[in-house]
N, C-alpha and C. Protein backbone atom coordinates (compact mmCIF):
# COMPACT_ATOMS: atom_id res chain seq x y z
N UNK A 1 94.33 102.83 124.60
CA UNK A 1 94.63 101.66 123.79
C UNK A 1 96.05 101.68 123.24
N UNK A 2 96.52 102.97 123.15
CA UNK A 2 97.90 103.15 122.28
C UNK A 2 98.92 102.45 123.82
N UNK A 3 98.49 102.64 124.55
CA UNK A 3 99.74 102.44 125.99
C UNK A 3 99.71 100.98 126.25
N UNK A 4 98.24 100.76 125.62
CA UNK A 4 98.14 99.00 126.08
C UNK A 4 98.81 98.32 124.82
N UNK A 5 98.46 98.86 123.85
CA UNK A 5 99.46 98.62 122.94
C UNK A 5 101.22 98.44 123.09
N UNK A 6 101.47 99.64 123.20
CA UNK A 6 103.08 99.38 123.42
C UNK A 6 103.64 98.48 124.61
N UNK A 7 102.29 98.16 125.65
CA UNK A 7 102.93 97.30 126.77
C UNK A 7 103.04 95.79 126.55
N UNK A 8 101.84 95.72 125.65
CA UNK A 8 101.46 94.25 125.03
C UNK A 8 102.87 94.10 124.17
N UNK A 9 102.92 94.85 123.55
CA UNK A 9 104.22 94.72 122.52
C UNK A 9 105.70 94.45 123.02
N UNK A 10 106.23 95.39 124.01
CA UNK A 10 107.36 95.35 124.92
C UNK A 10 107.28 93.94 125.47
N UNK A 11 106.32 93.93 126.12
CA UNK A 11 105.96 92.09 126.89
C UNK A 11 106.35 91.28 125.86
N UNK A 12 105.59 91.48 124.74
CA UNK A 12 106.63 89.93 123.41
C UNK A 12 107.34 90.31 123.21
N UNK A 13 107.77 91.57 122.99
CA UNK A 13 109.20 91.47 122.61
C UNK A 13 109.95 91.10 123.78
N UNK A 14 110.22 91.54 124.51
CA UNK A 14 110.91 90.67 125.75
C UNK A 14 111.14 89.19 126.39
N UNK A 15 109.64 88.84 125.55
CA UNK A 15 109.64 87.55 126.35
C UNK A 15 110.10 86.24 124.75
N UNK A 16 109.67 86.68 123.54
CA UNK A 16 109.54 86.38 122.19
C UNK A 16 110.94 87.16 121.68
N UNK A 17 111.37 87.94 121.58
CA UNK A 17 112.18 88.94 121.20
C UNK A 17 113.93 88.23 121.23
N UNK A 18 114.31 88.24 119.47
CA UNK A 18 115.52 87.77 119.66
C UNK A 18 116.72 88.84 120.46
N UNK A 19 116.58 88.78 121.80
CA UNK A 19 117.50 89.66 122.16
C UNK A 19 118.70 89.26 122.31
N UNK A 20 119.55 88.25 122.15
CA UNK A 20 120.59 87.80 122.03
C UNK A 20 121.31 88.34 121.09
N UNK A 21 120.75 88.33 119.78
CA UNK A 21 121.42 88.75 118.34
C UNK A 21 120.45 90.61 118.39
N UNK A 22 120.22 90.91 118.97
CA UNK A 22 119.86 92.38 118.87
C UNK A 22 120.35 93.65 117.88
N UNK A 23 121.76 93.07 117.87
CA UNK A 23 122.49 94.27 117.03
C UNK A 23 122.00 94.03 115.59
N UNK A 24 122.18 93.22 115.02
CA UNK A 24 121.53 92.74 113.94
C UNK A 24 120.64 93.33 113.51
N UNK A 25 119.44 93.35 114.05
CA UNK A 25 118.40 94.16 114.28
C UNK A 25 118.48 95.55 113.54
N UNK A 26 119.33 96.55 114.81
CA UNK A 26 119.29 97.90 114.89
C UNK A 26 119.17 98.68 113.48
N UNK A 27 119.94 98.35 112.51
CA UNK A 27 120.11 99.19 111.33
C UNK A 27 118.20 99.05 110.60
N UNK A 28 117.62 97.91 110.77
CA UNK A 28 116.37 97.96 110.28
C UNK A 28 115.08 98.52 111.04
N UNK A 29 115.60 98.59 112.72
CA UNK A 29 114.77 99.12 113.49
C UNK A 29 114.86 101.27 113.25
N UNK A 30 115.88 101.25 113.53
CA UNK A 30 116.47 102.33 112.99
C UNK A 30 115.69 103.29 111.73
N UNK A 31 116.13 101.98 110.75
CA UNK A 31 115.37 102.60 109.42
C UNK A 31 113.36 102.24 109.47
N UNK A 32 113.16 101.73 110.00
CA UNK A 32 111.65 101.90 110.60
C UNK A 32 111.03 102.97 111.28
N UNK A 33 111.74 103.56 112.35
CA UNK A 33 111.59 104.90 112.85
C UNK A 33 111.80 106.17 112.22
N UNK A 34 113.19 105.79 111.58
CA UNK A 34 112.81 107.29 110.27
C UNK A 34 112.17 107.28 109.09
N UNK A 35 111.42 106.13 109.03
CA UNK A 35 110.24 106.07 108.03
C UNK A 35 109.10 107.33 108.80
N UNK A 36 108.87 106.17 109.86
CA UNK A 36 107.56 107.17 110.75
C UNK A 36 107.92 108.73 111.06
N UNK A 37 109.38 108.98 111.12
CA UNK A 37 109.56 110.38 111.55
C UNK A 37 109.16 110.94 110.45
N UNK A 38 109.70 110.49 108.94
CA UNK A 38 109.41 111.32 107.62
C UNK A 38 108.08 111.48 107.50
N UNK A 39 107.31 110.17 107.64
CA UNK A 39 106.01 110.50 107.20
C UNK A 39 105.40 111.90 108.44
N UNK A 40 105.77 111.61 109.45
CA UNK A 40 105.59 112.97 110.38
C UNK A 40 106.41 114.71 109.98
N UNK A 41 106.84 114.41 109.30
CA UNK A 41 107.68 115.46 108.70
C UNK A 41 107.40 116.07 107.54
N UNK A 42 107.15 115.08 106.46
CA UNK A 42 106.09 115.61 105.44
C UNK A 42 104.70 115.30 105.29
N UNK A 43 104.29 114.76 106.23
CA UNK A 43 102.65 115.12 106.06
C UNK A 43 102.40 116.04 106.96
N UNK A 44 103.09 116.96 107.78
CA UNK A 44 102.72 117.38 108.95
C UNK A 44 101.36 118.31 108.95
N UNK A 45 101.25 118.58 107.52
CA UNK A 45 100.21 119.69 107.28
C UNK A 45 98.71 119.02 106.25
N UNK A 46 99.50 118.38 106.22
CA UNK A 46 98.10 116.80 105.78
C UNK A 46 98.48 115.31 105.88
N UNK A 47 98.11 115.30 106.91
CA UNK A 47 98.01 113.84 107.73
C UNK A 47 97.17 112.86 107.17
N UNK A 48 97.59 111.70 107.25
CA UNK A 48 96.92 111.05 106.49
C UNK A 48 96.16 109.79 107.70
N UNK A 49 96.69 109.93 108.42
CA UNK A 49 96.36 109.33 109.81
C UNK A 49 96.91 109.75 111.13
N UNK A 50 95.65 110.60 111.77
CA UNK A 50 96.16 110.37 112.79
C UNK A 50 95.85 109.56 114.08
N UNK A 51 96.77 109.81 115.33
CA UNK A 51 96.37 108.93 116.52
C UNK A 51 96.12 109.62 117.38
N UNK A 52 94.95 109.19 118.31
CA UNK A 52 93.82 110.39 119.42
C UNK A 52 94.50 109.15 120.16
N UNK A 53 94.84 110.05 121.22
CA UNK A 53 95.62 109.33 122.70
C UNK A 53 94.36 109.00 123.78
N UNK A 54 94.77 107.89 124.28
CA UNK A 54 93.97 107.86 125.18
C UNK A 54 94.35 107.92 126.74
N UNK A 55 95.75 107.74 127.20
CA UNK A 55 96.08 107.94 128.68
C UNK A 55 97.18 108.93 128.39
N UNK A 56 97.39 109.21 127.66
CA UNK A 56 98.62 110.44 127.73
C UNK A 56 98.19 111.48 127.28
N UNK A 57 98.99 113.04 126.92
CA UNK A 57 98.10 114.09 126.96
C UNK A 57 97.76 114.19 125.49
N UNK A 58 96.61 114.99 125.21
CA UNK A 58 95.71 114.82 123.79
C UNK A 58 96.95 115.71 122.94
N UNK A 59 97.59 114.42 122.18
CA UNK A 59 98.50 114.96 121.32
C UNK A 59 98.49 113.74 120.20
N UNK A 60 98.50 114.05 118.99
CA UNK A 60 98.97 113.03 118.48
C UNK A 60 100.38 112.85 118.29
N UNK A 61 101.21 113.76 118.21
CA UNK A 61 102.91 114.28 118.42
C UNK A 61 102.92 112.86 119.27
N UNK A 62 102.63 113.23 120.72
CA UNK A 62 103.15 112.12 121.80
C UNK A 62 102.50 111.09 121.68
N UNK A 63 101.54 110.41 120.78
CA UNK A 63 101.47 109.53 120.59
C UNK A 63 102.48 108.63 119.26
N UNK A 64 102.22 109.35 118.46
CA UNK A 64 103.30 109.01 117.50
C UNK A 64 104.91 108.69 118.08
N UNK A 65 105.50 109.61 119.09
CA UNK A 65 106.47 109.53 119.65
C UNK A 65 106.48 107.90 120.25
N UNK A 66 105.44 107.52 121.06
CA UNK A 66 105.32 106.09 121.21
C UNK A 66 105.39 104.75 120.26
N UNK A 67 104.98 105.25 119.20
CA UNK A 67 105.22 104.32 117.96
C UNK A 67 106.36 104.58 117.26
N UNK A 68 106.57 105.26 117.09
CA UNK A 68 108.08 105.65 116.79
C UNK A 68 109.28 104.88 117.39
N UNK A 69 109.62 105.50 118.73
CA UNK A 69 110.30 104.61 119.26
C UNK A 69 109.93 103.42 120.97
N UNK A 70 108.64 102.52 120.45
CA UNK A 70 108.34 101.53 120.99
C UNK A 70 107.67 100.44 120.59
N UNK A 71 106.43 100.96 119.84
CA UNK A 71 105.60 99.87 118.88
C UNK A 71 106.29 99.51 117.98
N UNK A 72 106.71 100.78 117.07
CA UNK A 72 107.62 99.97 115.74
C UNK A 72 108.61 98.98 115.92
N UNK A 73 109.63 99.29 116.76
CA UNK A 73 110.91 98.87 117.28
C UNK A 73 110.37 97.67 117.77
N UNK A 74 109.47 97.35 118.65
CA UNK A 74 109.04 96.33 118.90
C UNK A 74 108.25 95.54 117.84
N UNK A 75 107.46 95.72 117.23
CA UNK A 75 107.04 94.86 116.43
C UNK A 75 108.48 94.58 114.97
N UNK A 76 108.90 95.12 115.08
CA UNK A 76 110.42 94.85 113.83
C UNK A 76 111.15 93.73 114.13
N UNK A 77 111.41 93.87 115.70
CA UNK A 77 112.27 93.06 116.44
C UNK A 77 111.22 91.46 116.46
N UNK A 78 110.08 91.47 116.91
CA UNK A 78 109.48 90.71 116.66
C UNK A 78 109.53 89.63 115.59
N UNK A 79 109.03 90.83 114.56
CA UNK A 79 109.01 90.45 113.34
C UNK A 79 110.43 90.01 112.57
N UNK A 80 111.62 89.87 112.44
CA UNK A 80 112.68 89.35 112.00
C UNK A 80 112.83 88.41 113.14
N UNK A 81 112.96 88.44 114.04
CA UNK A 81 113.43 87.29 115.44
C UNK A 81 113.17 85.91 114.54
N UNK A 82 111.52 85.59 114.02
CA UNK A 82 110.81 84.80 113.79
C UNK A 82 110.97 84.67 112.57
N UNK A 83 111.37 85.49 111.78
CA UNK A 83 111.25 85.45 110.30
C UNK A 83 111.47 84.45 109.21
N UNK A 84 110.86 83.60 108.96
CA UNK A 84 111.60 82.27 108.07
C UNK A 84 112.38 82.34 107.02
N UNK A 85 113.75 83.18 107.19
CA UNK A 85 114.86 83.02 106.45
C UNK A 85 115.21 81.95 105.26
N UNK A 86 115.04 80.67 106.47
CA UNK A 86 115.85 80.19 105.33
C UNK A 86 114.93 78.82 104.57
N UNK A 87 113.50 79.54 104.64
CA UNK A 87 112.67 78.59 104.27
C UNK A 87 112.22 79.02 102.88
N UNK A 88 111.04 77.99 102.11
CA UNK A 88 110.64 78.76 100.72
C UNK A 88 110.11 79.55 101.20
N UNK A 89 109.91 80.24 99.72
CA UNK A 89 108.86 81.34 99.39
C UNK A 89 107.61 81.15 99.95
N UNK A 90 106.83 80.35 99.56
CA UNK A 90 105.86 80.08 100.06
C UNK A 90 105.48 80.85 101.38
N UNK A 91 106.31 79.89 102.26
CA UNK A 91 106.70 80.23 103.96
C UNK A 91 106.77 81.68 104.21
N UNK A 92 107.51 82.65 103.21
CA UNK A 92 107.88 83.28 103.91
C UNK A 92 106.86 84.65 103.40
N UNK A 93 105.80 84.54 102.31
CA UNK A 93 105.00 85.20 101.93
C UNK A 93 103.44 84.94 102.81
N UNK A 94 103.27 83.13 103.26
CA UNK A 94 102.57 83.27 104.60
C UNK A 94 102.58 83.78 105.52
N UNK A 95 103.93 84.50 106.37
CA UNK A 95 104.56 84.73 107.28
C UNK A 95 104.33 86.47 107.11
N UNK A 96 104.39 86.86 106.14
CA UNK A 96 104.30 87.88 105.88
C UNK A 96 102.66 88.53 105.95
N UNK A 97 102.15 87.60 105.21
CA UNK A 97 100.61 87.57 105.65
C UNK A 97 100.03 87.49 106.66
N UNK A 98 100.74 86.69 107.43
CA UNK A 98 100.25 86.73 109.15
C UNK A 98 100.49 87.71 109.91
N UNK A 99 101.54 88.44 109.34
CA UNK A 99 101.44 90.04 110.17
C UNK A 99 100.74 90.86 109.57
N UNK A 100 100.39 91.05 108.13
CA UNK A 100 99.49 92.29 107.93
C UNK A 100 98.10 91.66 108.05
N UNK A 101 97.47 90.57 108.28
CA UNK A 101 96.16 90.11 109.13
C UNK A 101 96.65 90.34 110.01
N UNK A 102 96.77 90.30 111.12
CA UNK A 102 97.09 90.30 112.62
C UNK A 102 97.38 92.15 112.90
N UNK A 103 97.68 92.66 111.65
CA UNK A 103 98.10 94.39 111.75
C UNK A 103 96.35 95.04 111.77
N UNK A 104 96.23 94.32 110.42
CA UNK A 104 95.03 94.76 110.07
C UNK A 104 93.61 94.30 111.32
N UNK A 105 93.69 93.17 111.78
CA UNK A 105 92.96 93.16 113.40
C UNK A 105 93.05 94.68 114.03
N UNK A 106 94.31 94.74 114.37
CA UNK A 106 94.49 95.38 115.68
C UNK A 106 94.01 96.88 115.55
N UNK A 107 94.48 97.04 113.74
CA UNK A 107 94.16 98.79 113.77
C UNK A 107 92.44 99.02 113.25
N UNK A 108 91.77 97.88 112.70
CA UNK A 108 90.89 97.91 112.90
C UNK A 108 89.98 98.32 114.11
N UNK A 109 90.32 97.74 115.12
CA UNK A 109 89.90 97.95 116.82
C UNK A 109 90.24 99.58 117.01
N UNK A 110 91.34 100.21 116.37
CA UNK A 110 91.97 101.15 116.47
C UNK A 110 90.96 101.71 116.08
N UNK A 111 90.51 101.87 114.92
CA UNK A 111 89.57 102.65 113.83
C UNK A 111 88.49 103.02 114.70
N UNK A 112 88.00 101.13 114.51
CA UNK A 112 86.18 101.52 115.41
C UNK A 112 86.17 102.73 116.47
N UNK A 113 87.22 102.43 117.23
CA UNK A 113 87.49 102.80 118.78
C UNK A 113 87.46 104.23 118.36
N UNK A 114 87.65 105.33 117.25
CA UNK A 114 88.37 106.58 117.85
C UNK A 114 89.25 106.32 118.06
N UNK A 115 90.69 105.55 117.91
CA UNK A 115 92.14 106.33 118.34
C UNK A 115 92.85 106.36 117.25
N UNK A 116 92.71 106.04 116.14
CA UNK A 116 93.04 106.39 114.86
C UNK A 116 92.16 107.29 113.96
N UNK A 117 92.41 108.17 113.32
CA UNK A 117 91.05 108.97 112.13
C UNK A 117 92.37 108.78 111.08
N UNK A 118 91.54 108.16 110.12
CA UNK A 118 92.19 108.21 108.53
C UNK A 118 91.42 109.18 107.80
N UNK A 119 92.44 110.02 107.16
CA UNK A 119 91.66 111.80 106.60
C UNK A 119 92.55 111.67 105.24
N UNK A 120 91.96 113.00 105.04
CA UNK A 120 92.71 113.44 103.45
C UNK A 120 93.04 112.20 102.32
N UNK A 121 91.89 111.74 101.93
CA UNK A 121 91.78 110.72 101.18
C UNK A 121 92.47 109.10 101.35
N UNK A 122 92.98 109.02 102.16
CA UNK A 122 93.46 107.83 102.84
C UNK A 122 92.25 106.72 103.79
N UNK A 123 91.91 105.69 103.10
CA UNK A 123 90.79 104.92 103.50
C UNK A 123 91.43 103.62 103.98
N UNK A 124 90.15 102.92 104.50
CA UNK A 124 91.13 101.61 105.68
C UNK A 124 91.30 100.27 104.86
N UNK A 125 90.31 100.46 103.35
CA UNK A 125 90.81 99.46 102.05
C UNK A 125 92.26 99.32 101.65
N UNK A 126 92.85 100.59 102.09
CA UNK A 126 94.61 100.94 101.84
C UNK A 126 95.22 100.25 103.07
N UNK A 127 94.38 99.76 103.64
CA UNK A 127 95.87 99.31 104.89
C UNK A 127 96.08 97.83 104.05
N UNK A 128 95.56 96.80 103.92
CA UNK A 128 96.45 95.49 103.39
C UNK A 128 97.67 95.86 102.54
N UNK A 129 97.26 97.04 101.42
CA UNK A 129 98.65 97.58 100.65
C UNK A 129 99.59 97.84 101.16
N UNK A 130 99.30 99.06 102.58
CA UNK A 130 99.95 99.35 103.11
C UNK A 130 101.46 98.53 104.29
N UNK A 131 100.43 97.77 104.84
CA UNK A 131 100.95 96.65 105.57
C UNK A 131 102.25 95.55 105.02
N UNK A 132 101.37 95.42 103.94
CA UNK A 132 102.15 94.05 102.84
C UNK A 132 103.43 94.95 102.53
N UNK A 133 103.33 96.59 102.02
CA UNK A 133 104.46 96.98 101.53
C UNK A 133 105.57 97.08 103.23
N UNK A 134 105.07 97.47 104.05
CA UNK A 134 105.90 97.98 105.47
C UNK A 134 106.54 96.65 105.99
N UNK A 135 106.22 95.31 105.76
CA UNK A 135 106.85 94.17 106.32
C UNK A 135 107.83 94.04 105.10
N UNK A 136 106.98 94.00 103.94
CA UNK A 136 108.26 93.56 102.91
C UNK A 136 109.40 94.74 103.07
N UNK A 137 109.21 95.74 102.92
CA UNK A 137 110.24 96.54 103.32
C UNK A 137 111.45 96.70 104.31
N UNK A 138 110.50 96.16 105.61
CA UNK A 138 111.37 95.50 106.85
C UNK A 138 112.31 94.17 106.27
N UNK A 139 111.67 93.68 105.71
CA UNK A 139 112.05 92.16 105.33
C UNK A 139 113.31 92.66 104.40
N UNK A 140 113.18 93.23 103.50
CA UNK A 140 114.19 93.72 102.14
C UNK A 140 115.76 94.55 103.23
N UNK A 141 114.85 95.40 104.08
CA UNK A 141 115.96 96.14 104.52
C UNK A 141 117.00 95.47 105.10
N UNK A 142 116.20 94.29 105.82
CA UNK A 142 117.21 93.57 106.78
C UNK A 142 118.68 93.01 105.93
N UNK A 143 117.84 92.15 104.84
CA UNK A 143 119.08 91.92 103.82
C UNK A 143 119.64 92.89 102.65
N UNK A 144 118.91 93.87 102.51
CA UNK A 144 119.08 95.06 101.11
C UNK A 144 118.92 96.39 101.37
N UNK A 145 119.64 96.38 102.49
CA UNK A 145 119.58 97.90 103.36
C UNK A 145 119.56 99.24 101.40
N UNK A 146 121.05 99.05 101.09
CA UNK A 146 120.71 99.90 100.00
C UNK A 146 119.30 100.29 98.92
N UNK A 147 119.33 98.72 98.62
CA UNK A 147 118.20 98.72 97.91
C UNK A 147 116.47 98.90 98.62
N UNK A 148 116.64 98.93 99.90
CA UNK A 148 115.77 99.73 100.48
C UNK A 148 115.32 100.92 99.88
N UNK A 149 116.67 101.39 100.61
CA UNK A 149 116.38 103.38 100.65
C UNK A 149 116.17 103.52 98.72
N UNK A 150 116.49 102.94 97.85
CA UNK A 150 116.25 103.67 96.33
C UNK A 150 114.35 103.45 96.19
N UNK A 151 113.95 101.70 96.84
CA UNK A 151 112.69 101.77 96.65
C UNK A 151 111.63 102.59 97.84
N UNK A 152 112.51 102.70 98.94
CA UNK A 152 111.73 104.04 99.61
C UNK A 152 111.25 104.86 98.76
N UNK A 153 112.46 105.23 98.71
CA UNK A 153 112.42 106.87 97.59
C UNK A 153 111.19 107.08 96.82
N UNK A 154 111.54 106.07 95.64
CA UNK A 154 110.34 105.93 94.63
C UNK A 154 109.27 105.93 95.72
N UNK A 155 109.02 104.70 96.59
CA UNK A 155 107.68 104.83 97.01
C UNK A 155 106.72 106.31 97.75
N UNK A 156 107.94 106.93 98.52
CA UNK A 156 107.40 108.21 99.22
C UNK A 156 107.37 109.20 98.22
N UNK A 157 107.83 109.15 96.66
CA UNK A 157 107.57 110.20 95.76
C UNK A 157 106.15 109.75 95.37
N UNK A 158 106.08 108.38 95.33
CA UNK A 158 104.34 108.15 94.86
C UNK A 158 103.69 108.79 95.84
N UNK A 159 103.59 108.32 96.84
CA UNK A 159 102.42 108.53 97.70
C UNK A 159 102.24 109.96 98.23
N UNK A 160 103.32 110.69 98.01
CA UNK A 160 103.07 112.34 97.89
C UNK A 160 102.49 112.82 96.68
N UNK A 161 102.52 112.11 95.74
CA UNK A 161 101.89 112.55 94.48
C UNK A 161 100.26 111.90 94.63
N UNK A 162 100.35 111.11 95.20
CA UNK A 162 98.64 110.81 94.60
C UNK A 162 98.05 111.07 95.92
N UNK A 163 98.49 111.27 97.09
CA UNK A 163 97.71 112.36 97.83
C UNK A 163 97.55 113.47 97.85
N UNK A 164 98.46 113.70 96.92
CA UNK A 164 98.65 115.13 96.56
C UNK A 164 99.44 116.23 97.96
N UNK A 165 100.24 115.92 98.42
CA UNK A 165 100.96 115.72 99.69
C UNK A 165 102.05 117.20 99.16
N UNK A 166 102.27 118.35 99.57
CA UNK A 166 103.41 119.15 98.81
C UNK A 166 104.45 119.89 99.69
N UNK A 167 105.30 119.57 99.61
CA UNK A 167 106.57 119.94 100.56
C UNK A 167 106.82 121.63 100.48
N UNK A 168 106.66 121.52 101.85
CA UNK A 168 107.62 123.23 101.32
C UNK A 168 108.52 123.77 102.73
């Protein structure tokens, strides 16, 4: 499912995908992937989700490696191509909603299926939070790259604290 995933994804992005203005892009695709690397970096020893592969070898490493740099990148690119800039609020908090429903579909299927396990106190009531915060974030970075990385910060000091998550 993870391979049909990234192919489904590559396909819109390619075919949907503002690739004209691409560069644009990069600095938020960029900062999307070293989100996923960190969270792979400090949860490595309590995961809070992982992904069971289904055509590649039983790793979640190499699956993650696929979302990392293909799902994310692709759904980012997606997701700003379309983005209603320069419309109201309204618009652009619907818009925002239509990807974490449409997130929340897909990883649902994920769940049922076995190719996701959510562990160490992390439940699938947390993905709308989750979701809503990862687009707005995309969304913020594109125009507030700085002010990104300060509310990263804060946010990855929370969520190591109330999972109780400890670096060493």
């Amino acid at each position: 499912m993870h391979a049909l995933l990234a192919v489904v994804l590559i396909s819109m992005a390619l075919w949907k995908g503002d690739w004209r203005h691409w560069q644009k892009y990069m600095t938020t695709i960029y900062y999307v992937s070293v989100c996923n690397l960190l969270y792979n970096v400090l949860c490595k020893d309590h995961m809070l989700w992982v992904h069971h592969p289904d055509l590649i070898p039983d790793s979640h490493t190499m699956v993650d490696l696929i979302y990392t740099f293909i799902i994310l990148p692709a759904i980012t690119l997606l997701f700003l191509s379309h983005y209603p800039f320069k419309k109201e609020i309204g618009k652009q908090v619907r818009y925002i909603l239509f990807w974490v429903v449409g997130s929340l579909m897909v990883e649902f299927l994920f769940h049922k299926m076995n190719r996701i396990i959510l562990q160490n106190g992390y439940r699938y009531w947390m993905e709308p939070f989750f979701y809503t915060v990862m687009y707005s974030m995309i969304r913020l970075h594109y125009s507030r790259p700085f002010l990104t990385y300060g509310i990263s910060i804060v946010i990855i000091v929370f969520l190591l604290r109330y999972f109780h998550i400890s670096i060493e």
